[in-house]
C-alpha atoms as a PDB file:
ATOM      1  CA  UNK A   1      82.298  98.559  96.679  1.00  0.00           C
ATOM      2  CA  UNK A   2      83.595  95.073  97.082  1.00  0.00           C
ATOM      3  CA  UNK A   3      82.648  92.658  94.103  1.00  0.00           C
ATOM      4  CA  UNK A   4      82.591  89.401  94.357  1.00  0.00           C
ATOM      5  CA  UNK A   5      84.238  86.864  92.317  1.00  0.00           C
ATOM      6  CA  UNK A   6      82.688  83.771  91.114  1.00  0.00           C
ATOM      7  CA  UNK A   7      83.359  80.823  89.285  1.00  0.00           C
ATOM      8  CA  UNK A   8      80.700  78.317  87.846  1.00  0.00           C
ATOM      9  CA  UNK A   9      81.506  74.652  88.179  1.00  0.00           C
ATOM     10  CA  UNK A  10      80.390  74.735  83.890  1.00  0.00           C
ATOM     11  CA  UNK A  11      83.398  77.398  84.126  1.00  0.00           C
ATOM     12  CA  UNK A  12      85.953  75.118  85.814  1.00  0.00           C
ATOM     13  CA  UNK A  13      84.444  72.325  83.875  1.00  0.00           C
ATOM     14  CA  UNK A  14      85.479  73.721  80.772  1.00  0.00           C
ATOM     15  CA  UNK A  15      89.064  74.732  81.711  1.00  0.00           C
ATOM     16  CA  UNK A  16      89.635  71.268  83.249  1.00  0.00           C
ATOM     17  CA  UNK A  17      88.920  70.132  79.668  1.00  0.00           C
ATOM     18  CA  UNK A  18      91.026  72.861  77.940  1.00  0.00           C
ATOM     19  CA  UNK A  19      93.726  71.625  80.405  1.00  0.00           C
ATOM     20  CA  UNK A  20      93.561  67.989  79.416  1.00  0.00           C
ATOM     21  CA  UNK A  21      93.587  68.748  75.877  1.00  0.00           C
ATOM     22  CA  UNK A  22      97.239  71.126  75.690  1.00  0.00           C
ATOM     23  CA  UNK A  23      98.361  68.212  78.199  1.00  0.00           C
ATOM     24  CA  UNK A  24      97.518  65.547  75.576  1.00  0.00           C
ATOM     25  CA  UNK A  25      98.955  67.257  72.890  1.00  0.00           C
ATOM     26  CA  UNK A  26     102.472  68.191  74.430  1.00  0.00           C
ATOM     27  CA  UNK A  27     102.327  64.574  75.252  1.00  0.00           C
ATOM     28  CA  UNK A  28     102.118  63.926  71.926  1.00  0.00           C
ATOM     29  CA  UNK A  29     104.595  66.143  70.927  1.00  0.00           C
ATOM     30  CA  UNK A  30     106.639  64.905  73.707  1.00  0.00           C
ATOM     31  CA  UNK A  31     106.724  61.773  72.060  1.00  0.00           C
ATOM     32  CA  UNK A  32     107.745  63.251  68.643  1.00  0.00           C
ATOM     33  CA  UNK A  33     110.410  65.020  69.845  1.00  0.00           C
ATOM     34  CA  UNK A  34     111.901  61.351  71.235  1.00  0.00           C
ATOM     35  CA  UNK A  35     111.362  59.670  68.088  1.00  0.00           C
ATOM     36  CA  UNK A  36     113.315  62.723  66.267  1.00  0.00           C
ATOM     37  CA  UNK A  37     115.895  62.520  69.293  1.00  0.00           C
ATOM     38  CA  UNK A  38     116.465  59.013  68.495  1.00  0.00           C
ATOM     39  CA  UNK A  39     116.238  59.139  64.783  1.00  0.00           C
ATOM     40  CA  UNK A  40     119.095  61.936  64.854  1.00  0.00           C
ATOM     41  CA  UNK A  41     120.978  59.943  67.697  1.00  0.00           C
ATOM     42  CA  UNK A  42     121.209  57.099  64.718  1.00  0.00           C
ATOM     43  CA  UNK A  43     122.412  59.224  61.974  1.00  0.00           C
ATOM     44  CA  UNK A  44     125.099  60.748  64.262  1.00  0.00           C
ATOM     45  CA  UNK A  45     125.875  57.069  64.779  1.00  0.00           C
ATOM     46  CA  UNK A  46     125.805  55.939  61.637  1.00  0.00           C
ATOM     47  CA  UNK A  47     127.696  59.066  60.312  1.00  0.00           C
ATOM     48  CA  UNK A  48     130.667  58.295  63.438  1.00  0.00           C
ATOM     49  CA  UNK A  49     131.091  54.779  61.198  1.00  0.00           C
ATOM     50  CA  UNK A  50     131.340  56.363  57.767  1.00  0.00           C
ATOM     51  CA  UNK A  51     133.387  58.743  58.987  1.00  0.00           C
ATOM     52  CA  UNK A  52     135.593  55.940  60.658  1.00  0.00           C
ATOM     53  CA  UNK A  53     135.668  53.826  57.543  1.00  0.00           C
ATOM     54  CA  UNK A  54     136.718  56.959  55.913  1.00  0.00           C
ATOM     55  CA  UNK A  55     140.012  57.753  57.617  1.00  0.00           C
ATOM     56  CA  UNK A  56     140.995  53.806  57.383  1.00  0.00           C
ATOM     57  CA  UNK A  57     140.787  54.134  54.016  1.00  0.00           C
ATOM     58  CA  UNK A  58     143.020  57.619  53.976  1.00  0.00           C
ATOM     59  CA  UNK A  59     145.355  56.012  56.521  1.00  0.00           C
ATOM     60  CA  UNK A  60     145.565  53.107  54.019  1.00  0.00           C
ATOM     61  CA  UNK A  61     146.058  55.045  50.944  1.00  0.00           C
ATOM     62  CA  UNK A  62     148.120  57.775  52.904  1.00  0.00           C
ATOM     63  CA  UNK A  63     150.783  54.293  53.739  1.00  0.00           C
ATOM     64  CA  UNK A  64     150.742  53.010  50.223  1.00  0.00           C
ATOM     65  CA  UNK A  65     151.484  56.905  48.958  1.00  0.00           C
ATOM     66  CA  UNK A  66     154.760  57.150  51.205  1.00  0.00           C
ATOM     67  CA  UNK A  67     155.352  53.651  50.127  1.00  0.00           C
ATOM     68  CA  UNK A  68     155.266  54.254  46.585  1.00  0.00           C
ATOM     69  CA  UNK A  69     157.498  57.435  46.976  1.00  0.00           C
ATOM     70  CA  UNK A  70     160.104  55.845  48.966  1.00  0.00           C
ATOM     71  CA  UNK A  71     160.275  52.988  46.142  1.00  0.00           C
ATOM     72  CA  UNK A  72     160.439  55.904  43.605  1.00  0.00           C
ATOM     73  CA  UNK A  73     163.151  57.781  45.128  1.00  0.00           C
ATOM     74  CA  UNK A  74     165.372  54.123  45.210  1.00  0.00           C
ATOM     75  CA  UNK A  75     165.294  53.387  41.789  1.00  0.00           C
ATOM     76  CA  UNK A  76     168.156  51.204  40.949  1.00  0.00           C
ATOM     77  CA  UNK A  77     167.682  51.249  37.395  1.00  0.00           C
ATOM     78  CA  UNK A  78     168.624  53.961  34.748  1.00  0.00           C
ATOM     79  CA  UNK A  79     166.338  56.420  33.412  1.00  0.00           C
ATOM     80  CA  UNK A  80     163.257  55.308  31.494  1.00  0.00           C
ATOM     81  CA  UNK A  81     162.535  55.995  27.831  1.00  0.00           C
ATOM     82  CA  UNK A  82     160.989  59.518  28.880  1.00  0.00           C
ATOM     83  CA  UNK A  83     163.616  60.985  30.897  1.00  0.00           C
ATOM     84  CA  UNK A  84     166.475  62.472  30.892  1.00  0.00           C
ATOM     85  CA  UNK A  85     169.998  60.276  30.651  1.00  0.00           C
END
């Protein structure tokens, strides 16, 4: 009633070789993924910048807005030609 189990050294020949091969390929894939990791680590850097450069520019524009307003709202001068006397 007892079988016995046996392996072939062809047998563990051939999964040693199936084993090297998915090794080598997640390597590989290993080494996509960092390339993809670093190429998305860039953008997010680059993007930081832009998005940097972006708000000096609205904190510029934002100044020179209030700026204009307040010089608006001190007009010394009488009306202009299109508004009310």
């Amino acid at each position: 009633m007892t079988k016995e189990m046996t392996i072939s050294i062809t047998e563990l020949k051939a999964e040693k070789a199936k084993l090297e091969g998915d090794r080598a390929t997640l390597g590989e894939r290993v080494v996509a993924l960092n390339a993809e990791r670093d190429k998305s680590q860039q953008q997010l850097i680059m993007i930081a910048g832009a998005i940097q450069a972006i708000n000096s520019l609205i904190e510029k524009h934002d100044s020179d807005i209030v700026e204009l307003g307040s010089d608006l709202s001190d007009e010394k001068h009488g009306p202009g030609p299109d508004e009310d006397k």
